[in-house]
N, C-alpha and C. Protein backbone atom coordinates (compact mmCIF):
# COMPACT_ATOMS: atom_id res chain seq x y z
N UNK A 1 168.93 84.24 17.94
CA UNK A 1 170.04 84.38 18.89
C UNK A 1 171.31 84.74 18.12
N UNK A 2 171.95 86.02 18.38
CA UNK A 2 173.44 86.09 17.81
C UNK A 2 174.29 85.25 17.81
N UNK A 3 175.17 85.30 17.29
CA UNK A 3 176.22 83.90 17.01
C UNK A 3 177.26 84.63 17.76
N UNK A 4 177.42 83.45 18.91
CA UNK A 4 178.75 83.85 19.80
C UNK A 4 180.30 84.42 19.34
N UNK A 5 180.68 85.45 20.31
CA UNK A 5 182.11 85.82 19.48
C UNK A 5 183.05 85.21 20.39
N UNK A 6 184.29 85.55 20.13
CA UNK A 6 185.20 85.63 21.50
C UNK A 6 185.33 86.52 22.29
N UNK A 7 184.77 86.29 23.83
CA UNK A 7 185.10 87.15 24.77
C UNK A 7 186.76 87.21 25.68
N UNK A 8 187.18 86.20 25.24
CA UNK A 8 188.81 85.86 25.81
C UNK A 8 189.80 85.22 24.96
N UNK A 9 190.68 84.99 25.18
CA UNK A 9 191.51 84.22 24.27
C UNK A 9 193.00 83.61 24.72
N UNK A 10 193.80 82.79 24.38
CA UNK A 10 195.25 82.95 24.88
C UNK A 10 195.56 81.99 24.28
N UNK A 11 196.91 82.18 23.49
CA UNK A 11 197.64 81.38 22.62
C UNK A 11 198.05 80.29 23.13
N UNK A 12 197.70 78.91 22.89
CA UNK A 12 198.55 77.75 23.86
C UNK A 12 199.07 77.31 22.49
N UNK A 13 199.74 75.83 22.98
CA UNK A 13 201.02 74.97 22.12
C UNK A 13 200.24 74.18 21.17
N UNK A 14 200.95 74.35 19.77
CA UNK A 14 200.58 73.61 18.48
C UNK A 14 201.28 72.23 18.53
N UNK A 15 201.29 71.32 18.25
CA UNK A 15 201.76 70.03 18.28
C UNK A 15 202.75 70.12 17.38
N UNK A 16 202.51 70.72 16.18
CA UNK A 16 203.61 70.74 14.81
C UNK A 16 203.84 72.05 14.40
N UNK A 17 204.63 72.30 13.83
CA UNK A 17 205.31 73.11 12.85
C UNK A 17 204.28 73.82 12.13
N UNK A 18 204.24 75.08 12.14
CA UNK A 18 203.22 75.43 11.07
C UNK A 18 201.65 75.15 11.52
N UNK A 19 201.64 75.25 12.70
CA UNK A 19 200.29 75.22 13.25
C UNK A 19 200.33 76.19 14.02
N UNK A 20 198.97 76.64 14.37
CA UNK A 20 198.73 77.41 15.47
C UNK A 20 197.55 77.34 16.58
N UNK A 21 197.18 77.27 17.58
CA UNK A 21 196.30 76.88 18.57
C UNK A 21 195.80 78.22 19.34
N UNK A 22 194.39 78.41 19.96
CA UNK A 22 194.10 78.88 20.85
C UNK A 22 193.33 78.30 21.66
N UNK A 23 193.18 79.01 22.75
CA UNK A 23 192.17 78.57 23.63
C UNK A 23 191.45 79.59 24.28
N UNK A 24 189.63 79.61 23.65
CA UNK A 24 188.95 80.66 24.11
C UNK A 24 187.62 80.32 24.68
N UNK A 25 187.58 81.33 25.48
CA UNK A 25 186.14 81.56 26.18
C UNK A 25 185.10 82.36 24.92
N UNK A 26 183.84 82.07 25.25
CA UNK A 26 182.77 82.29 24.15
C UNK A 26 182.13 83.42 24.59
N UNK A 27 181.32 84.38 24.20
CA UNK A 27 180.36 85.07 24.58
C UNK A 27 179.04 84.17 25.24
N UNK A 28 178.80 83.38 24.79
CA UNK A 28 177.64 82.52 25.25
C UNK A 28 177.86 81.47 26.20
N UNK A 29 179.19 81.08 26.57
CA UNK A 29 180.07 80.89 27.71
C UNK A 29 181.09 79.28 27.19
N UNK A 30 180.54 78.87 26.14
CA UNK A 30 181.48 77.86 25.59
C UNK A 30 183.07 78.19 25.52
N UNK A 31 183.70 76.97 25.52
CA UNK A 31 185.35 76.95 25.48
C UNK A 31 185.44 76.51 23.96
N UNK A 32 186.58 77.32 23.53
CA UNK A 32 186.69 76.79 22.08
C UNK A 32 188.10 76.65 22.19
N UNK A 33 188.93 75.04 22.08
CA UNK A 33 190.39 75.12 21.44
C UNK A 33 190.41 74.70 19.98
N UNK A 34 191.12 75.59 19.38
CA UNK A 34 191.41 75.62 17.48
C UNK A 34 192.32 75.52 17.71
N UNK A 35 192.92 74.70 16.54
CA UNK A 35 194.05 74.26 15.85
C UNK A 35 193.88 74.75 14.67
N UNK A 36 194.52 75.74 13.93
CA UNK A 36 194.99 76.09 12.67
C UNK A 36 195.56 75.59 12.11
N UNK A 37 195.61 74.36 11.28
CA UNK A 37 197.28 74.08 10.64
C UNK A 37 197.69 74.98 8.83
N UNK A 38 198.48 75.51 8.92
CA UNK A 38 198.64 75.97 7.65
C UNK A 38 199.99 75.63 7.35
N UNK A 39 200.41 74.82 7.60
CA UNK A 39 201.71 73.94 7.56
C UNK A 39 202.15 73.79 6.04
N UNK A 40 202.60 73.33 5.65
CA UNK A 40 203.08 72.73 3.57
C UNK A 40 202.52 71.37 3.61
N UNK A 41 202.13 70.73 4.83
CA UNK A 41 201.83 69.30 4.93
C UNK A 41 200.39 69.21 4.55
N UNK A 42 199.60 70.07 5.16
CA UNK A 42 198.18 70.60 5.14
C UNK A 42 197.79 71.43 3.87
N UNK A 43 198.78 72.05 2.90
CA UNK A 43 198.54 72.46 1.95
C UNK A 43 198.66 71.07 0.84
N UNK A 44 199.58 70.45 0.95
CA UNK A 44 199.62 69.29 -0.44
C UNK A 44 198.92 67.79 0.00
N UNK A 45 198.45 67.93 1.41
CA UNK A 45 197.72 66.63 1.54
C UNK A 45 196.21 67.13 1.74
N UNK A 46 196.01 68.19 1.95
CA UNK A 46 194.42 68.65 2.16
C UNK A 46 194.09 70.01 1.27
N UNK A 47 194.56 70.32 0.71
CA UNK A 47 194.57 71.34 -0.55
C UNK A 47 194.72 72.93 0.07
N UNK A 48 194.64 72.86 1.26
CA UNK A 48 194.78 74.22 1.81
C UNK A 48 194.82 74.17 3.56
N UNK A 49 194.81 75.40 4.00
CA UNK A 49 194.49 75.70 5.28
C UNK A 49 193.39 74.58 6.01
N UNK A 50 193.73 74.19 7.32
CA UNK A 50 192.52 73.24 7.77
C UNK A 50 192.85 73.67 9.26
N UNK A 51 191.64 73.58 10.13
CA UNK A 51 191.38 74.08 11.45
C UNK A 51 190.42 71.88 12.16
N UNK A 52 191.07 72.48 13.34
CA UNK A 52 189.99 71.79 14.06
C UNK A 52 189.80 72.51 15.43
N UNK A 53 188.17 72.17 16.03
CA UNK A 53 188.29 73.29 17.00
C UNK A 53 187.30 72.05 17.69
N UNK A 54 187.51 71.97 19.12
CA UNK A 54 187.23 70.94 20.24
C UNK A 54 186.26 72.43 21.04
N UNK A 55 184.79 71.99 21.20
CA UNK A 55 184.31 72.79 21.99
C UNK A 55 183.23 71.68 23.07
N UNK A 56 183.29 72.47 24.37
CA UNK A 56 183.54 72.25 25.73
C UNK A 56 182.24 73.43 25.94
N UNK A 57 180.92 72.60 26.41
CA UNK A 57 179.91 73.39 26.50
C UNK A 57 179.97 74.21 27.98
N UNK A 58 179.15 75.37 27.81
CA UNK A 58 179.58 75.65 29.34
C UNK A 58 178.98 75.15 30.69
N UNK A 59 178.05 74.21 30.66
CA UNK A 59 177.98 73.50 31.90
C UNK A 59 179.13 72.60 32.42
N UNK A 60 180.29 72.34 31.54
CA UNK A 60 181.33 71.59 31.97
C UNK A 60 182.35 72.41 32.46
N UNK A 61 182.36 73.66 32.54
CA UNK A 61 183.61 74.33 32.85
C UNK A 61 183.67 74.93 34.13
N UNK A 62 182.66 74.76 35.06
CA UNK A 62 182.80 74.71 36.82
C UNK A 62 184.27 73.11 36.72
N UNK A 63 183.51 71.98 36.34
CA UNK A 63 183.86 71.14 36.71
C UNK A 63 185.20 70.72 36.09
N UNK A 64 185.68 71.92 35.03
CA UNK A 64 187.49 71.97 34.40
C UNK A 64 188.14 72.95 35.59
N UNK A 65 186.95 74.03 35.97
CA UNK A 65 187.72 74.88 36.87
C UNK A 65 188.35 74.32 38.31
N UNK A 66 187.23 72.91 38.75
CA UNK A 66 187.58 72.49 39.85
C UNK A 66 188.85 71.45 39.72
N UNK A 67 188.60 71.07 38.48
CA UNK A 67 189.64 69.63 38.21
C UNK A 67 191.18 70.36 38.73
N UNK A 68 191.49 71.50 37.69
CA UNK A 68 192.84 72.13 38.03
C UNK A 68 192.82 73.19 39.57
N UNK A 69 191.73 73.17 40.05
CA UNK A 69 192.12 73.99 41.08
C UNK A 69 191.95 75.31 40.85
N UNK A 70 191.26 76.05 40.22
CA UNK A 70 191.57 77.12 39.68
C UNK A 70 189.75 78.00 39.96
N UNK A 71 190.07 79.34 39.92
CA UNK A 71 188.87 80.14 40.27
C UNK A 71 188.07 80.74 39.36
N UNK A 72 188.82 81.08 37.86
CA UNK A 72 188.04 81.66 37.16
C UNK A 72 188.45 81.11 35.62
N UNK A 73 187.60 81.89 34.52
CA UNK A 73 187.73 81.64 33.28
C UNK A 73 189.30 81.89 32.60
N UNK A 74 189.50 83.29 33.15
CA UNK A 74 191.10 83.95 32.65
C UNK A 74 192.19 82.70 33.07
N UNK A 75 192.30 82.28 34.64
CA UNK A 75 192.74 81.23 35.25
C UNK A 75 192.93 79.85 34.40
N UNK A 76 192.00 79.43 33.92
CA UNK A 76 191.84 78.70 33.43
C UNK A 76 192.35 78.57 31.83
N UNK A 77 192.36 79.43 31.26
CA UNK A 77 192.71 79.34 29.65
C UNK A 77 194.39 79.52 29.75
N UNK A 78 194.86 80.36 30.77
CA UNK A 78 196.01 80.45 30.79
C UNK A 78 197.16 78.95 30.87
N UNK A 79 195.96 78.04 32.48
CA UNK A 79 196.29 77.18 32.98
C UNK A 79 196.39 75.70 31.41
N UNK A 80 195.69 76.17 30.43
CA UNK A 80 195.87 75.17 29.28
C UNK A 80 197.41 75.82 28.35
N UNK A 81 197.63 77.10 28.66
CA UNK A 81 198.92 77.68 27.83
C UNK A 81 200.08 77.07 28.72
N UNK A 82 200.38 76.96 30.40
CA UNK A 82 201.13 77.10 31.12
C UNK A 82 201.33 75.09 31.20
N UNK A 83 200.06 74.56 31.39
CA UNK A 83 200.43 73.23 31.94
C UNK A 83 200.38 72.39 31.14
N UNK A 84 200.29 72.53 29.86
CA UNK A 84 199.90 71.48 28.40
C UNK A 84 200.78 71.80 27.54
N UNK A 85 201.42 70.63 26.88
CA UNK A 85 202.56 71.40 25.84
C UNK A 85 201.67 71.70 24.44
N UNK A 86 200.71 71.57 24.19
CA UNK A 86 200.04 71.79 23.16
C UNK A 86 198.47 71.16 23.00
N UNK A 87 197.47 71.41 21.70
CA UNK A 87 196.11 71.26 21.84
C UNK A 87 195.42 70.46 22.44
N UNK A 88 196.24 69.06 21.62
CA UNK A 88 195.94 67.75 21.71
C UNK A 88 196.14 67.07 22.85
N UNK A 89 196.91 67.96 23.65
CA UNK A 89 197.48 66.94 25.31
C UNK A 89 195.94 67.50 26.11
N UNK A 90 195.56 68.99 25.86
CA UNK A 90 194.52 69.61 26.51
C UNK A 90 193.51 68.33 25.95
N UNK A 91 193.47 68.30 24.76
CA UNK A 91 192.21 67.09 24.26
C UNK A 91 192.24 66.13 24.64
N UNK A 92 193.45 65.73 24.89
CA UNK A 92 193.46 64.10 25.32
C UNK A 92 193.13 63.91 26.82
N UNK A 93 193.23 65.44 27.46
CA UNK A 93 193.15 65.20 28.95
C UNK A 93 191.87 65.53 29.40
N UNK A 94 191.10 66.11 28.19
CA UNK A 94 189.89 66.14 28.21
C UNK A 94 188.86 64.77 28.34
N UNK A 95 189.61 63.98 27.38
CA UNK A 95 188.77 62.56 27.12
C UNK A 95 189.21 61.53 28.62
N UNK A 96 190.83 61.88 29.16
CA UNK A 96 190.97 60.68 30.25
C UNK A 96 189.97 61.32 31.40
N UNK A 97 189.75 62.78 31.52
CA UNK A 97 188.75 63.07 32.47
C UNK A 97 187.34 62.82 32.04
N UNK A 98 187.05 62.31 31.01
CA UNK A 98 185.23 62.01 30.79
C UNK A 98 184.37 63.62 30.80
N UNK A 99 185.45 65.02 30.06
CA UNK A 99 185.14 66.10 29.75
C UNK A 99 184.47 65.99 28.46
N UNK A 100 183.14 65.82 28.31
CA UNK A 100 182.24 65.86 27.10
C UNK A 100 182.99 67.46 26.17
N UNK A 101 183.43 66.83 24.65
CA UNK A 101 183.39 68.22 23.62
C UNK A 101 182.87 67.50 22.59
N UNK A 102 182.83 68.70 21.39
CA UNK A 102 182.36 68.11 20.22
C UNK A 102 183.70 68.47 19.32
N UNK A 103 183.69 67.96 18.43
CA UNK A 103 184.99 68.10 17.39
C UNK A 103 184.21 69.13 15.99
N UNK A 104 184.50 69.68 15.76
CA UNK A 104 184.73 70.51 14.01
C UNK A 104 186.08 69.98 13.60
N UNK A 105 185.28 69.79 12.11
CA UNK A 105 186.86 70.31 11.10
C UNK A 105 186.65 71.11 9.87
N UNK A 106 187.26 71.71 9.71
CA UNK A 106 187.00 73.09 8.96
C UNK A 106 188.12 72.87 7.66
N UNK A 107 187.81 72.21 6.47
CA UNK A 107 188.63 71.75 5.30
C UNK A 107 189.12 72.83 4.76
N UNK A 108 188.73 74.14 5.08
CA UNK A 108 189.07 75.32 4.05
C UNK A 108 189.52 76.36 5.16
N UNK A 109 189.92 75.92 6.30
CA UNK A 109 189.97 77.47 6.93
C UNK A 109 190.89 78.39 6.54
């Protein structure tokens, strides 16, 4: 099986300085939000670049689409740029809704 790419994408809110976040739809239909941090904080406490990326299989994303009200995938990634001030509020609102993800962390990204 090919290894999924990104079929969508849209920049939402980094928590800190020197981070960067997205939030994407998968080819294989998973949600992926990354956190990039390439901050100076992340360089002298973790030796370099570090990512974490929260993925959201796609049998759960009828039931993100219904939570916000919303009709489609585009709808939806936007709705994490527009109504979340950043990754971690999307994550955290993931866990008060009982939205199953898995966590990565990526020490070298």
């Amino acid at each position: 099986m090919p290894e999924a790419t990104e079929r969508r994408s849209v920049r939402i809110g980094s928590p800190w300085t020197g981070a960067s976040a997205w939030a994407r739809m998968m080819t294989d239909g998973r949600l992926e939000l990354e956190l990039y941090d390439h901050s100076q904080e992340a360089e002298q406490s973790m030796g370099g670049d570090v990512a974490w990326i929260y993925v959201v299989e796609p049998a759960e994303i009828p039931r993100l689409l219904d939570l916000l009200g919303l009709q489609d995938e585009t709808a939806l990634l936007e709705a994490f740029a527009r109504r979340f001030p950043h990754v971690h509020a999307v994550r955290d609102w993931l866990q008060r809704q009982q939205i199953p993800y898995t966590e990565q962390f990526d020490s070298q990204a």
